[in-house]
PDB file of N, CA and C in Angstrom:
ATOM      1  N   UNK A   1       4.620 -26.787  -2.631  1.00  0.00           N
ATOM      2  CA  UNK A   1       4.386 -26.269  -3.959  1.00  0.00           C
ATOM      3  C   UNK A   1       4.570 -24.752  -3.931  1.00  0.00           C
ATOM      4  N   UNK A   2       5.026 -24.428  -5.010  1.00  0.00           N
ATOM      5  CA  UNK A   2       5.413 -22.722  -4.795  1.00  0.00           C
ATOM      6  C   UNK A   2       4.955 -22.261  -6.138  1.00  0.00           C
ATOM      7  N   UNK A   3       3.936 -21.532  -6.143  1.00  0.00           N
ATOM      8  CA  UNK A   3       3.142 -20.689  -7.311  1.00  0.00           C
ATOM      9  C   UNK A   3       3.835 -19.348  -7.339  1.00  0.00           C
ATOM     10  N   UNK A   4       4.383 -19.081  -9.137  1.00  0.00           N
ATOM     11  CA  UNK A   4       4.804 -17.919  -9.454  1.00  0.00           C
ATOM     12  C   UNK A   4       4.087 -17.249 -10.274  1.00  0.00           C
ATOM     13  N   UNK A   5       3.723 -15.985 -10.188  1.00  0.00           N
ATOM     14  CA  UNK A   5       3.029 -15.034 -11.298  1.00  0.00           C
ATOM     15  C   UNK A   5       3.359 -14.019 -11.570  1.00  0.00           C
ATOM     16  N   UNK A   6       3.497 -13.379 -12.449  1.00  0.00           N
ATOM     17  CA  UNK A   6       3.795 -11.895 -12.849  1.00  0.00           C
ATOM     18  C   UNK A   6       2.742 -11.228 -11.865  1.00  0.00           C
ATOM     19  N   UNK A   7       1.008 -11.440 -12.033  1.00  0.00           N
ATOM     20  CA  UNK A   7       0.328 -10.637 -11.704  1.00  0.00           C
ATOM     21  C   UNK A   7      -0.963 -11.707 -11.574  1.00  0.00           C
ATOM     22  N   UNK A   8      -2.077 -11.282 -10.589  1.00  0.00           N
ATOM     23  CA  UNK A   8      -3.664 -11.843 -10.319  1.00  0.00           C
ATOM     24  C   UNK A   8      -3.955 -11.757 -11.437  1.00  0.00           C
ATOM     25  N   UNK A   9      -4.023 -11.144 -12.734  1.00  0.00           N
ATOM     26  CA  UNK A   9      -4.800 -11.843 -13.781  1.00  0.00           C
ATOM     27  C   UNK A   9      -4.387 -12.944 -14.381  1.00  0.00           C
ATOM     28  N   UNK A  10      -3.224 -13.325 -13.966  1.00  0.00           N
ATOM     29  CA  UNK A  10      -3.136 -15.049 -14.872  1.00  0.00           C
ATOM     30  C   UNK A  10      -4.026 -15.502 -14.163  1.00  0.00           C
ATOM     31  N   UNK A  11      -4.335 -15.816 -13.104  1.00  0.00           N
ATOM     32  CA  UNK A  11      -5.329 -16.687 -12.164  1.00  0.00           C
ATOM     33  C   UNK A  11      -6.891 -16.563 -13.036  1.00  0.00           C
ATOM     34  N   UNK A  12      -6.818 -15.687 -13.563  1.00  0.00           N
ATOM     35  CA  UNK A  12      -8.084 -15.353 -13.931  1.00  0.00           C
ATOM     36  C   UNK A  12      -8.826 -16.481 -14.686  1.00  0.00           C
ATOM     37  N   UNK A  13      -8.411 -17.322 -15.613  1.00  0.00           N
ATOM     38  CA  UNK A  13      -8.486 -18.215 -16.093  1.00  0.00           C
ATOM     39  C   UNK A  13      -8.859 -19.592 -15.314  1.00  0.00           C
ATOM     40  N   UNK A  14      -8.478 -19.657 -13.508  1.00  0.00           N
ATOM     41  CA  UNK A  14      -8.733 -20.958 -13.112  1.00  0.00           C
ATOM     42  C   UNK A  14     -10.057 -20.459 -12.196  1.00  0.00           C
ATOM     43  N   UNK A  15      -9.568 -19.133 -11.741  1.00  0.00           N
ATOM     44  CA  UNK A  15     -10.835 -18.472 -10.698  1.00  0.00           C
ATOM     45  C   UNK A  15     -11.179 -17.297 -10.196  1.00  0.00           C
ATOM     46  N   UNK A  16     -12.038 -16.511 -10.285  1.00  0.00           N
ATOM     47  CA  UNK A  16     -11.204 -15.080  -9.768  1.00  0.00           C
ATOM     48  C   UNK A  16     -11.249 -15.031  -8.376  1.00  0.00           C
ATOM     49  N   UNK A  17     -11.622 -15.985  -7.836  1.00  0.00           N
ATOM     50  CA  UNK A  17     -11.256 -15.840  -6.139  1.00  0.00           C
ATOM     51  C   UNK A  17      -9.886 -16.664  -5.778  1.00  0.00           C
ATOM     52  N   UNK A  18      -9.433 -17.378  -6.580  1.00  0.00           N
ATOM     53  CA  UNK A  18      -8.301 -17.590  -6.083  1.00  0.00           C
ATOM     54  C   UNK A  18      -7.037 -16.375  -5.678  1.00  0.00           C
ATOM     55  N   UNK A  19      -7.344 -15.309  -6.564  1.00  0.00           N
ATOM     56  CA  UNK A  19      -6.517 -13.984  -6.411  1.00  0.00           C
ATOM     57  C   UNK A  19      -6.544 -13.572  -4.891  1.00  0.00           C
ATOM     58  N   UNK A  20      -7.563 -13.772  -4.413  1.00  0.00           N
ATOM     59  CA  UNK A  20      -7.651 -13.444  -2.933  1.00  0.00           C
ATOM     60  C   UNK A  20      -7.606 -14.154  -1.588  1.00  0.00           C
ATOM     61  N   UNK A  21      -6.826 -15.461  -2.147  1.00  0.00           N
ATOM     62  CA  UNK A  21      -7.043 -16.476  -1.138  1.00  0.00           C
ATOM     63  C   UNK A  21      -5.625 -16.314  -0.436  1.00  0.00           C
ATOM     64  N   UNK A  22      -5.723 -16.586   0.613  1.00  0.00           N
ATOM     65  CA  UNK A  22      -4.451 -15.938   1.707  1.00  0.00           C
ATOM     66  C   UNK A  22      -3.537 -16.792   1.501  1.00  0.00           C
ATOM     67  N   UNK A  23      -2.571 -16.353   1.194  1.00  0.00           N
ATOM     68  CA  UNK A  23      -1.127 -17.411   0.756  1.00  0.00           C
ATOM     69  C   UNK A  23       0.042 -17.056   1.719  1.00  0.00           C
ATOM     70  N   UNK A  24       0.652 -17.771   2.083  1.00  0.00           N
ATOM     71  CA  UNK A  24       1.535 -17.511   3.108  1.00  0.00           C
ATOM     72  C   UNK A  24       2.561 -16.531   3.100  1.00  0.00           C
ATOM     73  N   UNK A  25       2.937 -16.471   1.903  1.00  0.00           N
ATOM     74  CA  UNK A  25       4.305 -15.273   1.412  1.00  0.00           C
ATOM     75  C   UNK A  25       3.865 -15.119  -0.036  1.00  0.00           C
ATOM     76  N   UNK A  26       3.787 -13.654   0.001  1.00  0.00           N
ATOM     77  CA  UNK A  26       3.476 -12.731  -1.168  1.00  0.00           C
ATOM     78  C   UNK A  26       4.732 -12.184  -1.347  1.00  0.00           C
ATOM     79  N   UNK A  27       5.294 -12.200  -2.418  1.00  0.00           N
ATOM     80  CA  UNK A  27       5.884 -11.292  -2.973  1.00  0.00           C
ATOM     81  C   UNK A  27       6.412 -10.760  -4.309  1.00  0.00           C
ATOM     82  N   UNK A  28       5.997  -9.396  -3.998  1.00  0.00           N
ATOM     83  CA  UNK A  28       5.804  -8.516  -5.484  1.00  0.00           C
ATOM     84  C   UNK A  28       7.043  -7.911  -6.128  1.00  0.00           C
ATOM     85  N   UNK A  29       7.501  -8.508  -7.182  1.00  0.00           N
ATOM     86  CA  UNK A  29       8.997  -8.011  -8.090  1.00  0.00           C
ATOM     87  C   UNK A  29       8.331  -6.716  -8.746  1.00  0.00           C
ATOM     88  N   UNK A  30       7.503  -7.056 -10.091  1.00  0.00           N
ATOM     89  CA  UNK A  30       7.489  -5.220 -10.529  1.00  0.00           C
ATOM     90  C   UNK A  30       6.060  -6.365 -11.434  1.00  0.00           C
ATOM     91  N   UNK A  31       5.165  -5.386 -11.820  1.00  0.00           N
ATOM     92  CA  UNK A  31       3.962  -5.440 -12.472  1.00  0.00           C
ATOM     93  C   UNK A  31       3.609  -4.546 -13.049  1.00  0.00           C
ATOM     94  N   UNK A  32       2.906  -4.294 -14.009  1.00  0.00           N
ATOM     95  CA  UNK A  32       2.282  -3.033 -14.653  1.00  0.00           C
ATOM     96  C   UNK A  32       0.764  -3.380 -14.814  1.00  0.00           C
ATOM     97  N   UNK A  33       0.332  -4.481 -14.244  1.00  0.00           N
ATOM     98  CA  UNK A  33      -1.292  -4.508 -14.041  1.00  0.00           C
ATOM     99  C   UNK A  33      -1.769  -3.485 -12.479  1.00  0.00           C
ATOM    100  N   UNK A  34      -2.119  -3.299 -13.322  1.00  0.00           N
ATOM    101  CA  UNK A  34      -3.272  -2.091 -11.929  1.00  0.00           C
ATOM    102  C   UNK A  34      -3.950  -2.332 -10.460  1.00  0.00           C
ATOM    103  N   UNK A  35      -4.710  -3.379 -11.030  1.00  0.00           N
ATOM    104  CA  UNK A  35      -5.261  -4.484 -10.307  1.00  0.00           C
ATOM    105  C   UNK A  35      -4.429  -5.457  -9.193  1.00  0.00           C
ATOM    106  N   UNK A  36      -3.249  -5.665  -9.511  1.00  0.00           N
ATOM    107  CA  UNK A  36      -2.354  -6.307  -8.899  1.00  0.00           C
ATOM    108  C   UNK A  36      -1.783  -5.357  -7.828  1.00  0.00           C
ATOM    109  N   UNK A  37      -1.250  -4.484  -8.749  1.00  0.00           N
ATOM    110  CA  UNK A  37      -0.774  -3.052  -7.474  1.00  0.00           C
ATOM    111  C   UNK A  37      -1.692  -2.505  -6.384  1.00  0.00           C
ATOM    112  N   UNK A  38      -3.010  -2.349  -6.820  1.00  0.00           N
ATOM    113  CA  UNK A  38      -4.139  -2.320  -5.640  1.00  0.00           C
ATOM    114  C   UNK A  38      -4.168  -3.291  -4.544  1.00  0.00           C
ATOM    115  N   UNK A  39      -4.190  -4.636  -5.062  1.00  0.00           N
ATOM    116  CA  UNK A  39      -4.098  -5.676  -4.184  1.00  0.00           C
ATOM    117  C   UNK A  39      -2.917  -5.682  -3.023  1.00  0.00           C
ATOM    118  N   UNK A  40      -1.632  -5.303  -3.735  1.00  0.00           N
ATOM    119  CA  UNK A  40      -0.900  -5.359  -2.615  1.00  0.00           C
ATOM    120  C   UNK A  40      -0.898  -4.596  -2.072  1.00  0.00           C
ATOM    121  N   UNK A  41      -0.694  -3.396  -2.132  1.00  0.00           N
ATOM    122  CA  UNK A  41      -1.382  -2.022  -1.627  1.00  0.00           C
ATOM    123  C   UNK A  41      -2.370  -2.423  -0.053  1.00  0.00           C
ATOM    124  N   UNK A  42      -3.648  -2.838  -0.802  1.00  0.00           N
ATOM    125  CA  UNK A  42      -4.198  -2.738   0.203  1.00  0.00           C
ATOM    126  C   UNK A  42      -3.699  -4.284   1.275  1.00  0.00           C
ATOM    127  N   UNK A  43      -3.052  -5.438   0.758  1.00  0.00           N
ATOM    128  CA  UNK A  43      -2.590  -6.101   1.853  1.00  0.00           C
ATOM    129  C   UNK A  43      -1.593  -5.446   2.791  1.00  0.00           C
ATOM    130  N   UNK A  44      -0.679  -4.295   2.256  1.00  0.00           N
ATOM    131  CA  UNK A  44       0.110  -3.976   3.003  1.00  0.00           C
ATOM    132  C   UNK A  44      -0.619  -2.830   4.020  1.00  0.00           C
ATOM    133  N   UNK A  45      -1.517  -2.350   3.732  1.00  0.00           N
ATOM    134  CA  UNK A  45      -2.176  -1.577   4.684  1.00  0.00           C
ATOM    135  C   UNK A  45      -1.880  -0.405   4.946  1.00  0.00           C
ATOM    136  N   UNK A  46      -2.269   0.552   5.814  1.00  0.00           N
ATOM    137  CA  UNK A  46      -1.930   1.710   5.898  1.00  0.00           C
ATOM    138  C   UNK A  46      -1.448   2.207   7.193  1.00  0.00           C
ATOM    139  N   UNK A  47      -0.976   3.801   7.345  1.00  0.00           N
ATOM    140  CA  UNK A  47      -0.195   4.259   8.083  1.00  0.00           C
ATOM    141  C   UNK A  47      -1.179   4.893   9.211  1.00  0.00           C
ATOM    142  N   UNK A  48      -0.795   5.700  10.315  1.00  0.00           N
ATOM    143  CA  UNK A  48      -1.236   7.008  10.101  1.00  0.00           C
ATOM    144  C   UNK A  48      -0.454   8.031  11.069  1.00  0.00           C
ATOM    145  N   UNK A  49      -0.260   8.901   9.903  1.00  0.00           N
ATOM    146  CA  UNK A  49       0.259  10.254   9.627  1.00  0.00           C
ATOM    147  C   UNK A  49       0.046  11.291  10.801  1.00  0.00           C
ATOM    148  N   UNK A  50       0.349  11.819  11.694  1.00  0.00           N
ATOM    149  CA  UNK A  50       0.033  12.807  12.339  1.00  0.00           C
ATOM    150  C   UNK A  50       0.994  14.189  12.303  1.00  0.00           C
ATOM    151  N   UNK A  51       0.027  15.092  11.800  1.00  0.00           N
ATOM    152  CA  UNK A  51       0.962  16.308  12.121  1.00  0.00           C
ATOM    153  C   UNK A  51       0.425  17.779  13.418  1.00  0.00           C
ATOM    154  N   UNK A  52       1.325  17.963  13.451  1.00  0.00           N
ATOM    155  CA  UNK A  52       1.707  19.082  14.464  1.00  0.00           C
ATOM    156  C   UNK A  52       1.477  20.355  13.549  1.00  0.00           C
ATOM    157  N   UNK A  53       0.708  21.335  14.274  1.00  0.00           N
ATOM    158  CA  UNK A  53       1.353  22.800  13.813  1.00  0.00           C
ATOM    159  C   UNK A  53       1.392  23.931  15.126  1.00  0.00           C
ATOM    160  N   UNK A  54       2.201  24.128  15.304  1.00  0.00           N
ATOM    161  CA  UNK A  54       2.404  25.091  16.450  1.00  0.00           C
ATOM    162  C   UNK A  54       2.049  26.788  15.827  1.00  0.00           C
ATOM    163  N   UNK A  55       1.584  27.180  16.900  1.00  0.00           N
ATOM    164  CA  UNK A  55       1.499  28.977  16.260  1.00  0.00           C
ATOM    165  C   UNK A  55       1.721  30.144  17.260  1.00  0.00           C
ATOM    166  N   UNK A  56       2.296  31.039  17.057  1.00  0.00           N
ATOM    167  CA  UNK A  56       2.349  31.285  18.844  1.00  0.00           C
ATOM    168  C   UNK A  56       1.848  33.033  18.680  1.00  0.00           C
ATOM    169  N   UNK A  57       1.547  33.451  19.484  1.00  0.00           N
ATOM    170  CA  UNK A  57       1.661  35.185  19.628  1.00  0.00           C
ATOM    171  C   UNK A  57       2.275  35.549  21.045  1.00  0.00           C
ATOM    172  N   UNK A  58       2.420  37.020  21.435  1.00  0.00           N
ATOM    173  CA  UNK A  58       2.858  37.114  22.323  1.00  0.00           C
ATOM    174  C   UNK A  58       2.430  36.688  23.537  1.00  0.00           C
ATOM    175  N   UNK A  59       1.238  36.398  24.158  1.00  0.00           N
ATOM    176  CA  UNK A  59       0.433  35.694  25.075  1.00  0.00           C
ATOM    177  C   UNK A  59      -0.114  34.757  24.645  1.00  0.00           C
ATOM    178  N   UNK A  60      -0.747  34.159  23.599  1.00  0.00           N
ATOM    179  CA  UNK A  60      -0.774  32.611  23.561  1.00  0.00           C
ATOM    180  C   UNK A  60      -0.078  31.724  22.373  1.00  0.00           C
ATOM    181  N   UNK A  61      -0.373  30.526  22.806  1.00  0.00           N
ATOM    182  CA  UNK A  61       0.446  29.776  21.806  1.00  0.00           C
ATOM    183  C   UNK A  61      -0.163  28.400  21.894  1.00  0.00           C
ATOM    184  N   UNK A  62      -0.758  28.470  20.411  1.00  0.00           N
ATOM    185  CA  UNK A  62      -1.939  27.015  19.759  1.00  0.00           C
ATOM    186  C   UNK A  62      -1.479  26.042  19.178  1.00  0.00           C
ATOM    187  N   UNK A  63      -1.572  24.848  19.446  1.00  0.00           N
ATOM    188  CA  UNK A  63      -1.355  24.148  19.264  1.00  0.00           C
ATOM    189  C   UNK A  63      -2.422  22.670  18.682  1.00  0.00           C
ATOM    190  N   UNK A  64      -2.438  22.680  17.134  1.00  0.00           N
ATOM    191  CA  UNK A  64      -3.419  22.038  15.976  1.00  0.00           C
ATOM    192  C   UNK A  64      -2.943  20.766  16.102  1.00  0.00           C
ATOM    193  N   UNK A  65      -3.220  19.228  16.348  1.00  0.00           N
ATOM    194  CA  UNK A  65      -2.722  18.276  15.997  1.00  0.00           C
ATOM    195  C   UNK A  65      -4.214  17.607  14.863  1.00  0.00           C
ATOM    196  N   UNK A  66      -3.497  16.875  13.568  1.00  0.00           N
ATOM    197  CA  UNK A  66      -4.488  16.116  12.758  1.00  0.00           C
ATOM    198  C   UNK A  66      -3.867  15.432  12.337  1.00  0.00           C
ATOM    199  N   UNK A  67      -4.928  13.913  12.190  1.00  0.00           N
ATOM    200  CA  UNK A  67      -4.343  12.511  11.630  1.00  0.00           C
ATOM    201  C   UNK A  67      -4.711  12.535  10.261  1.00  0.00           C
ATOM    202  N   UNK A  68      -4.242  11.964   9.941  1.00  0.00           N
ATOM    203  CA  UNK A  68      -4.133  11.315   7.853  1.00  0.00           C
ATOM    204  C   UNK A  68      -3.430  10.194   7.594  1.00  0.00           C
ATOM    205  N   UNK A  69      -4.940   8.975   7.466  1.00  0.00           N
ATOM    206  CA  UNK A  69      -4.392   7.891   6.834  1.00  0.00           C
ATOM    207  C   UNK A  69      -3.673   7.842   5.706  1.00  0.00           C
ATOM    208  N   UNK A  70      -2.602   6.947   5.667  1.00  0.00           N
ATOM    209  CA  UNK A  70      -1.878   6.897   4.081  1.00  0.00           C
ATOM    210  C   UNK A  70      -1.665   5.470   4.058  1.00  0.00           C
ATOM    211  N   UNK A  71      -1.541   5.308   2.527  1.00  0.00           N
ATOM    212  CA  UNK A  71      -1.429   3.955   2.307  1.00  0.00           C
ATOM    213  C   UNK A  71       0.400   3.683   2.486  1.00  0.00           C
ATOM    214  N   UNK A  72       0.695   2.553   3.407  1.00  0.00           N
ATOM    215  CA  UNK A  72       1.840   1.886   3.681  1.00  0.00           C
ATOM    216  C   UNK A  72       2.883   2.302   2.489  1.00  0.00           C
ATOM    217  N   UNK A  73       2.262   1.471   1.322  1.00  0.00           N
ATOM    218  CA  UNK A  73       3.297   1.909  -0.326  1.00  0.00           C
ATOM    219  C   UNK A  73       2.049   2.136  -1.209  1.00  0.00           C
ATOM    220  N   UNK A  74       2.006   3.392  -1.847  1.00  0.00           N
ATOM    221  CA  UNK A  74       0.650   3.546  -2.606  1.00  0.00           C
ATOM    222  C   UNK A  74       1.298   2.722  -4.133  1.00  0.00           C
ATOM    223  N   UNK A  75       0.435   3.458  -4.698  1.00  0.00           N
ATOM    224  CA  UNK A  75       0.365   2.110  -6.183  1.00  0.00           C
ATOM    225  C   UNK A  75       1.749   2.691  -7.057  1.00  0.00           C
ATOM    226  N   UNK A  76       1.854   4.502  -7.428  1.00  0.00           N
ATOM    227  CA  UNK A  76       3.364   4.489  -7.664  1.00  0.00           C
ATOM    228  C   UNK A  76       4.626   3.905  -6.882  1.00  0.00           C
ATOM    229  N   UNK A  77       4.533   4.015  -5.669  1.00  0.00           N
ATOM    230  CA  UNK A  77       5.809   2.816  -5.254  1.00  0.00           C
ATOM    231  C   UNK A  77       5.895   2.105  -5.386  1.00  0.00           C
ATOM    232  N   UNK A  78       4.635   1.370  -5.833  1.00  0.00           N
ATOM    233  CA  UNK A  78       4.966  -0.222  -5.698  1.00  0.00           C
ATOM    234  C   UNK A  78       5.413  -0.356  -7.411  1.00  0.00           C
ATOM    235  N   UNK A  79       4.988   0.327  -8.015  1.00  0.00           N
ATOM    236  CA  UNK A  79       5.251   0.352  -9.441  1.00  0.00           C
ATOM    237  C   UNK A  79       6.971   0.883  -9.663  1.00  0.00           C
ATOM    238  N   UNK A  80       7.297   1.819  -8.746  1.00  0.00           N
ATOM    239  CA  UNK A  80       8.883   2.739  -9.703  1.00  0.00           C
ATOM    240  C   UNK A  80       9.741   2.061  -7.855  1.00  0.00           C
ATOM    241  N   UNK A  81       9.633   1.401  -6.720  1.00  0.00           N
ATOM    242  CA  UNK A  81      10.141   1.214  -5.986  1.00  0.00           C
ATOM    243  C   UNK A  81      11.420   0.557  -6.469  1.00  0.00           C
ATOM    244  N   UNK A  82      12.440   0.909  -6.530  1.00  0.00           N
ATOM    245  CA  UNK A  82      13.739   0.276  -6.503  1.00  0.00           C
ATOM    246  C   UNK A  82      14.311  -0.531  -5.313  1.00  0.00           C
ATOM    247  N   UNK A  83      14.678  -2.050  -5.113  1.00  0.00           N
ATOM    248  CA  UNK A  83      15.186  -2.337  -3.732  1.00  0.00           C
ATOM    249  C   UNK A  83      17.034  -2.097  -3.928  1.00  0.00           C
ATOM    250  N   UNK A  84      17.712  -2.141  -3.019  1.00  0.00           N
ATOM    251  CA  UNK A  84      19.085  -2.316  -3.268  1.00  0.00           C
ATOM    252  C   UNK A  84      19.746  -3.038  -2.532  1.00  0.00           C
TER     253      UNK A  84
END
């Protein structure tokens, strides 16, 4: 059986936990519910980011490293993402 939806609020009507029940293959064409974009969002999970900053003077030279989680595709990508 293969269930199609625009978005988790049609479900809303049979359950609201069915929205969260693990389905084997998700996949998201384009939505403009909010709620939906969060959801995949957070199934797709996040990154993390590390940057570098080097600084130097004539006798020493520092070196800053810091992490920053990011979300995988935040909610504008998943909204304006074009595939080709």
């Amino acid at each position: 059986m293969l269930l199609v939806i625009q978005s988790f609020e049609q479900l809303q009507k049979y359950a609201k936990k069915g929205r969260n029940s693990k389905a084997r293959l998700n996949c998201l064409l384009e939505t403009n519910y909010l709620e939906t974009s969060k959801s995949f969002s957070s199934i797709l999970g996040q990154k993390l980011i590390e940057h570098k900053t080097i600084s130097s003077t004539n006798k020493n030279e520092t070196i800053s490293i810091s992490e920053q989680k990011e979300d995988l595709m935040s909610l504008s990508d998943l909204k304006y993402k074009t595939l080709i």
